[in-house]
C-alpha atoms as a PDB file:
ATOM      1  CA  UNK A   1     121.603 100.943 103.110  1.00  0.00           C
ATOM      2  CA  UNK A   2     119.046 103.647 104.313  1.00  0.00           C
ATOM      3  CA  UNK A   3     115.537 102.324 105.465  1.00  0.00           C
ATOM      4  CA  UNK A   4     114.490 105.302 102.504  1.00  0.00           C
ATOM      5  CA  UNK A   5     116.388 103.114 100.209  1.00  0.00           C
ATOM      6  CA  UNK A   6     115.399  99.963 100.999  1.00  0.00           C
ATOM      7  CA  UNK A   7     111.905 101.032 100.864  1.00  0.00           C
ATOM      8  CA  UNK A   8     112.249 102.195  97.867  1.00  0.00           C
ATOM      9  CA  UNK A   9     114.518  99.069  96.113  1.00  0.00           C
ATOM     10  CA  UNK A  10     111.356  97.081  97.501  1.00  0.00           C
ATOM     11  CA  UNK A  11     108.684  99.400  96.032  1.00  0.00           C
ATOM     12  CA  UNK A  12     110.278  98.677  92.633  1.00  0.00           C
ATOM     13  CA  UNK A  13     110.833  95.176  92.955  1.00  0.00           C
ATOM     14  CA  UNK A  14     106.887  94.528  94.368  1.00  0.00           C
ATOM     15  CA  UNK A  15     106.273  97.180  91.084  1.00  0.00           C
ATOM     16  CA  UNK A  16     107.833  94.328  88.985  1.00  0.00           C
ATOM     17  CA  UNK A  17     106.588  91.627  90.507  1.00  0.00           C
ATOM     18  CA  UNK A  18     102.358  93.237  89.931  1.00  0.00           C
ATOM     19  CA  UNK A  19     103.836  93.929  86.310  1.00  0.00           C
ATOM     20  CA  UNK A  20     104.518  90.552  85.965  1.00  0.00           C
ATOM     21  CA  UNK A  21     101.083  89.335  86.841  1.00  0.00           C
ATOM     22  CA  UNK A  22      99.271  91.633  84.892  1.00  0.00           C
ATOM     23  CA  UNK A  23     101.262  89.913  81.869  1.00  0.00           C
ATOM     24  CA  UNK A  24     100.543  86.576  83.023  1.00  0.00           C
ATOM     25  CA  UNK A  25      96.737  88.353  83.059  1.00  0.00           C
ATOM     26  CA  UNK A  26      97.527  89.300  79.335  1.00  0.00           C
ATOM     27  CA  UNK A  27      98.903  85.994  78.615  1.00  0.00           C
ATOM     28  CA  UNK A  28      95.352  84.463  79.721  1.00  0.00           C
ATOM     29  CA  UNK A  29      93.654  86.013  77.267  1.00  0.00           C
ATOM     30  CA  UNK A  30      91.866  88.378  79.844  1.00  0.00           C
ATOM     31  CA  UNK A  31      90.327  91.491  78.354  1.00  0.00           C
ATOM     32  CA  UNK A  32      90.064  94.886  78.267  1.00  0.00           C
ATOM     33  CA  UNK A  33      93.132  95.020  80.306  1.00  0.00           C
ATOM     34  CA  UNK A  34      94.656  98.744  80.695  1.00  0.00           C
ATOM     35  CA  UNK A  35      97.222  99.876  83.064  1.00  0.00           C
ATOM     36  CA  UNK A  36      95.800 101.780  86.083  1.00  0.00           C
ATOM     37  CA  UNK A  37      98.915 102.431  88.185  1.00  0.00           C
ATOM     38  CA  UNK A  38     101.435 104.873  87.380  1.00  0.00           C
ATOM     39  CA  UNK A  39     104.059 103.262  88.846  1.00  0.00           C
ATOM     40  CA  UNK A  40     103.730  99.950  88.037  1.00  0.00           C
ATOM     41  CA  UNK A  41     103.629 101.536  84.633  1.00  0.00           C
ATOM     42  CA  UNK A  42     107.137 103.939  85.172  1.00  0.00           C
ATOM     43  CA  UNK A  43     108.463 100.758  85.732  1.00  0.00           C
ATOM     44  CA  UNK A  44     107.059  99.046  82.597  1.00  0.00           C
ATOM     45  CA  UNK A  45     108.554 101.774  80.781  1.00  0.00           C
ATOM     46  CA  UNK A  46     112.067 101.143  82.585  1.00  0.00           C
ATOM     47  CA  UNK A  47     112.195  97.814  81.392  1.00  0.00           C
ATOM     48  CA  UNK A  48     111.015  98.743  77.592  1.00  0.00           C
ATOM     49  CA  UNK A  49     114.589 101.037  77.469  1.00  0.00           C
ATOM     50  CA  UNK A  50     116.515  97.711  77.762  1.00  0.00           C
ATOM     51  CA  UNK A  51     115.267  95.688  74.962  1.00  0.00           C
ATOM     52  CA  UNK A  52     117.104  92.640  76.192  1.00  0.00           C
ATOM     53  CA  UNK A  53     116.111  92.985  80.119  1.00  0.00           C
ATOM     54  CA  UNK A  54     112.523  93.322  78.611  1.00  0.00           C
ATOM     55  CA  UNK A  55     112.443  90.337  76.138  1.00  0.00           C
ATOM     56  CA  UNK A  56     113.597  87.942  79.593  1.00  0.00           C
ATOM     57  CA  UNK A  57     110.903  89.951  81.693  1.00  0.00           C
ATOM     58  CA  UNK A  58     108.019  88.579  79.404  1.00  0.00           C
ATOM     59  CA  UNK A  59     109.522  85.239  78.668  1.00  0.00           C
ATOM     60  CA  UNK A  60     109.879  84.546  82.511  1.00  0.00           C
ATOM     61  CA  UNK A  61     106.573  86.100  83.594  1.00  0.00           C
ATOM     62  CA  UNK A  62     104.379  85.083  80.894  1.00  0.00           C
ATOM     63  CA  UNK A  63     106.327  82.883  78.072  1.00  0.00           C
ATOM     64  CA  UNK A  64     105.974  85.420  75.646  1.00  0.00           C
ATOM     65  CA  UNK A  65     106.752  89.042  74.227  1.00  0.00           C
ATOM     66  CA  UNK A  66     104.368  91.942  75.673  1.00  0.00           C
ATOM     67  CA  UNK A  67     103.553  94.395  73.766  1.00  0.00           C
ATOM     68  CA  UNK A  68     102.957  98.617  74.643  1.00  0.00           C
ATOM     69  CA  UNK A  69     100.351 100.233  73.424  1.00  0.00           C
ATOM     70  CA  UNK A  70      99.190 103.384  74.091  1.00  0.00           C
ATOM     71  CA  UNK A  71      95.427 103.661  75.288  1.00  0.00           C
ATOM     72  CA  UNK A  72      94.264 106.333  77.365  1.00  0.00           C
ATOM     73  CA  UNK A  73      90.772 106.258  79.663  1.00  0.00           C
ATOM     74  CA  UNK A  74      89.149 106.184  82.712  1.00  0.00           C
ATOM     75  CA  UNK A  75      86.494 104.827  84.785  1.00  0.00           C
ATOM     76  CA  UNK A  76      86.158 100.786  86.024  1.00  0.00           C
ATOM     77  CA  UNK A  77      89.325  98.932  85.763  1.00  0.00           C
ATOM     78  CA  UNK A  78      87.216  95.739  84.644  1.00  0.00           C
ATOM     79  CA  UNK A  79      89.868  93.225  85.307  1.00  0.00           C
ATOM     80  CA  UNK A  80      90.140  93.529  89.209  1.00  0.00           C
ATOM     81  CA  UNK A  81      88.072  89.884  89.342  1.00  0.00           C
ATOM     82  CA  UNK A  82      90.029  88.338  86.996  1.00  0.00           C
ATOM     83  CA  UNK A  83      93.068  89.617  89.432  1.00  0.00           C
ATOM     84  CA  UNK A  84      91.453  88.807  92.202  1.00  0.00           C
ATOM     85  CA  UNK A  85      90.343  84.874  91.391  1.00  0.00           C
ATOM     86  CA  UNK A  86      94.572  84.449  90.756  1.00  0.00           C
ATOM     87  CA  UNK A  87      96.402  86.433  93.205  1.00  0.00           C
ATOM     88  CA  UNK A  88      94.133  87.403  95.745  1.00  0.00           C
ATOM     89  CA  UNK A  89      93.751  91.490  96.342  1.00  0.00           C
ATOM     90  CA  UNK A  90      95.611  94.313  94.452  1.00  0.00           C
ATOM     91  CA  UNK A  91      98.747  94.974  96.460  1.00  0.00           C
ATOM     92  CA  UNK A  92      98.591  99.246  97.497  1.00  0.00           C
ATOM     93  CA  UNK A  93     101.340  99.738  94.484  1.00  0.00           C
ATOM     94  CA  UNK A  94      98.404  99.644  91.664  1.00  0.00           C
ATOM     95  CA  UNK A  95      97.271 102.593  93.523  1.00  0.00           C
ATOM     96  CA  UNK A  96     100.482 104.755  92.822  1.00  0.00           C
ATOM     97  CA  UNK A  97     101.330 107.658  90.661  1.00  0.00           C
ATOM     98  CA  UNK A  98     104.589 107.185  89.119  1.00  0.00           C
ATOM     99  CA  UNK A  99     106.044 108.958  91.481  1.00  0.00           C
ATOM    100  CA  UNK A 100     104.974 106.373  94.255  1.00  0.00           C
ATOM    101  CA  UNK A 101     102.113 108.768  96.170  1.00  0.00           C
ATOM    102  CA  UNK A 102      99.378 106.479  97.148  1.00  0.00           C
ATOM    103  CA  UNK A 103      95.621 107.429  95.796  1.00  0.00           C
ATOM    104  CA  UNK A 104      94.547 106.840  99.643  1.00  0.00           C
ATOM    105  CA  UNK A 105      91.195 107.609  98.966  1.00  0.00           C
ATOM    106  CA  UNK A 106      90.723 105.549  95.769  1.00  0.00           C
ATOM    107  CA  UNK A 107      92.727 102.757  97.600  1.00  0.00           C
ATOM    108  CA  UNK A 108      90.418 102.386 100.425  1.00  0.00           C
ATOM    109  CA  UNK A 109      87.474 102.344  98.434  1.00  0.00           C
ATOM    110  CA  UNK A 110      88.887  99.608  96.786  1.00  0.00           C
ATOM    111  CA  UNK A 111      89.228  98.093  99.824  1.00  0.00           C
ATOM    112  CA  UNK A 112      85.994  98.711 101.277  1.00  0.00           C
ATOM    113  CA  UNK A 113      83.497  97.713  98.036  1.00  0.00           C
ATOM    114  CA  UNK A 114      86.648  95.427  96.313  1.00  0.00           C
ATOM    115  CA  UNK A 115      85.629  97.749  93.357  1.00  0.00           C
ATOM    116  CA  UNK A 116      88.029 100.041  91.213  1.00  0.00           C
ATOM    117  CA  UNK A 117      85.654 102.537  89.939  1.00  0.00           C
ATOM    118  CA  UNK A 118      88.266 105.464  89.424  1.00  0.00           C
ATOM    119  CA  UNK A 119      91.183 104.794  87.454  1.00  0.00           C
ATOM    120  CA  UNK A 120      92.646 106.091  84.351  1.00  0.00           C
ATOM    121  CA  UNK A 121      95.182 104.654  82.129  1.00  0.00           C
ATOM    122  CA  UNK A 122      97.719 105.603  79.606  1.00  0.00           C
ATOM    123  CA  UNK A 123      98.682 102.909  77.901  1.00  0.00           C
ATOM    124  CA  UNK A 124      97.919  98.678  77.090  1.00  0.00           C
ATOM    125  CA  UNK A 125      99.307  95.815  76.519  1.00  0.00           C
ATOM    126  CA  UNK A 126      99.558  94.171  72.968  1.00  0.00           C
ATOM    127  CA  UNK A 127     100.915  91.163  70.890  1.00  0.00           C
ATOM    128  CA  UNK A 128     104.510  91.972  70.320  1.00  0.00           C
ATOM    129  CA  UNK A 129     108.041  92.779  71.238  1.00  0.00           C
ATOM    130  CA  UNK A 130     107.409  95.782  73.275  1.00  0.00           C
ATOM    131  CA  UNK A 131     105.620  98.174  70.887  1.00  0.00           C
ATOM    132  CA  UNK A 132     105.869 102.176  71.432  1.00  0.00           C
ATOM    133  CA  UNK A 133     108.157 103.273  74.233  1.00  0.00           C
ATOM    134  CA  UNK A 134     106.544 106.710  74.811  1.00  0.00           C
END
């Protein structure tokens, strides 16, 4: 397998992994959640086209179905803390267009203040067994 591969197999699965927390988020009953990263959300949308795939996703991650909604904004992503308090620091994949490009300068002053004060989202998660798939 090529190291371009293989970084990019692992870019998916840590994609999945973050989508999986942000559910377990969901799950908590934390609010005003919205998702920031485009790629965590490409891959949100990969897993919606495969109804059963999806339905296992959310019962393993979260014990439940997840819901898609769509919801755009932008401004503070308000649930970094919550996040933060459960898995420590947003991984750099939040910080990805859906084509994987890293917002380095949004990213580092996440890093430096521990603040998101620039995102935008498309879409939200919601009660239910997987909602719009647009």
């Amino acid at each position: 397998m090529s190291a371009v591969v293989q970084v990019h197999s692992n870019l998916f699965q840590v994609a999945e992994e973050e989508l999986g927390r942000f559910f377990q988020l969901f799950g908590e009953g934390v609010k005003e959640l919205s998702m920031p990263s485009g790629f965590i959300d490409s891959v949100w949308h990969r897993l919606l086209k495969c109804q059963t795939k999806y339905k296992a996703f959310c019962l393993q991650t979260v014990g439940k179905e997840v819901g898609h909604a769509q919801d755009s904004g932008e401004g503070r992503v308000p649930w970094v803390r919550d996040y933060e308090k459960r898995f420590g620091s947003l991984h750099p994949v939040w910080f990805m267009d859906a084509h994987g490009n890293l917002d380095q300068i949004v990213y580092n002053e996440y890093k430096a203040t521990g603040e998101w004060t620039r995102g935008s989202w498309r879409c939200r998660p919601i009660p239910g067994d997987g909602g719009d798939e647009d």
